[in-house]
Protein backbone atom coordinates (compact mmCIF):
# COMPACT_ATOMS: atom_id res chain seq x y z
CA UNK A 1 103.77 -51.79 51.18
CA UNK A 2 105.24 -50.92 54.70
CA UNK A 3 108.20 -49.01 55.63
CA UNK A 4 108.98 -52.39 57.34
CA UNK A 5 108.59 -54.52 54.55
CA UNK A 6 111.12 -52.38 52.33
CA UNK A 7 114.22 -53.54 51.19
CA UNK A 8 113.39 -57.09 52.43
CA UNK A 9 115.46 -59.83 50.70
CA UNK A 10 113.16 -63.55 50.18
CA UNK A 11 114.49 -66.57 48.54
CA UNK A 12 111.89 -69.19 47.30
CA UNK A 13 113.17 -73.09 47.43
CA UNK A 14 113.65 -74.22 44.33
CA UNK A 15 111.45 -77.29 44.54
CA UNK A 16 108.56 -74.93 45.06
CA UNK A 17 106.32 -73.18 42.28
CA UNK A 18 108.12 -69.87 41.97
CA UNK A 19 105.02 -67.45 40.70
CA UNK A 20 102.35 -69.21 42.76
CA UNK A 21 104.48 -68.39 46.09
CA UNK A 22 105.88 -64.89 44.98
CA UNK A 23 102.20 -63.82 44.09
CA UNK A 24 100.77 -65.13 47.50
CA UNK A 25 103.46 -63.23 49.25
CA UNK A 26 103.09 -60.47 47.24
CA UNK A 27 99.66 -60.39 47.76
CA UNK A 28 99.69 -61.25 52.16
CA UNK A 29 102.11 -58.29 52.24
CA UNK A 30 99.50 -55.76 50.02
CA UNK A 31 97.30 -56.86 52.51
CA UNK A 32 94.94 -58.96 50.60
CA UNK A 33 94.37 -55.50 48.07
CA UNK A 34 95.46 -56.17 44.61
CA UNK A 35 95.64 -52.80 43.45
CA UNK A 36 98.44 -51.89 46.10
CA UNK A 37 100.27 -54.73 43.67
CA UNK A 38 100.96 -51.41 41.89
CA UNK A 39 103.56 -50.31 44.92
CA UNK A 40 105.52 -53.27 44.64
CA UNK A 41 109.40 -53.73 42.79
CA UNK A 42 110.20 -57.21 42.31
CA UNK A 43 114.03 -57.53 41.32
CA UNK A 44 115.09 -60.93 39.86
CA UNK A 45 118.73 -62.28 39.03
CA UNK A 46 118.71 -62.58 35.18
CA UNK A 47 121.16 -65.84 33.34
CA UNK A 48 124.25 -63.51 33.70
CA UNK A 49 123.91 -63.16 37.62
């Protein structure tokens, strides 16, 4: 990913399907190249957050 794109914070409404929108974001930012998946960190909020 870009130096632009790190540290970027995205929310995803909750009424939307949370791993078909992360993955198509994920995806737009890699540039359409799923092996620079392999660059990305995905932090999520666990049940204690």
């Amino acid at each position: 990913m870009s130096d632009a794109a790190a540290g970027s914070v995205f929310t995803i409404d909750p009424g939307l399907p949370f791993v078909d929108v992360l993955a198509g974001h994920l995806l737009r930012q890699a540039g359409g190249d799923p092996l620079r998946l392999a660059e990305c960190v995905v932090l999520l909020p666990n049940q204690r957050a």
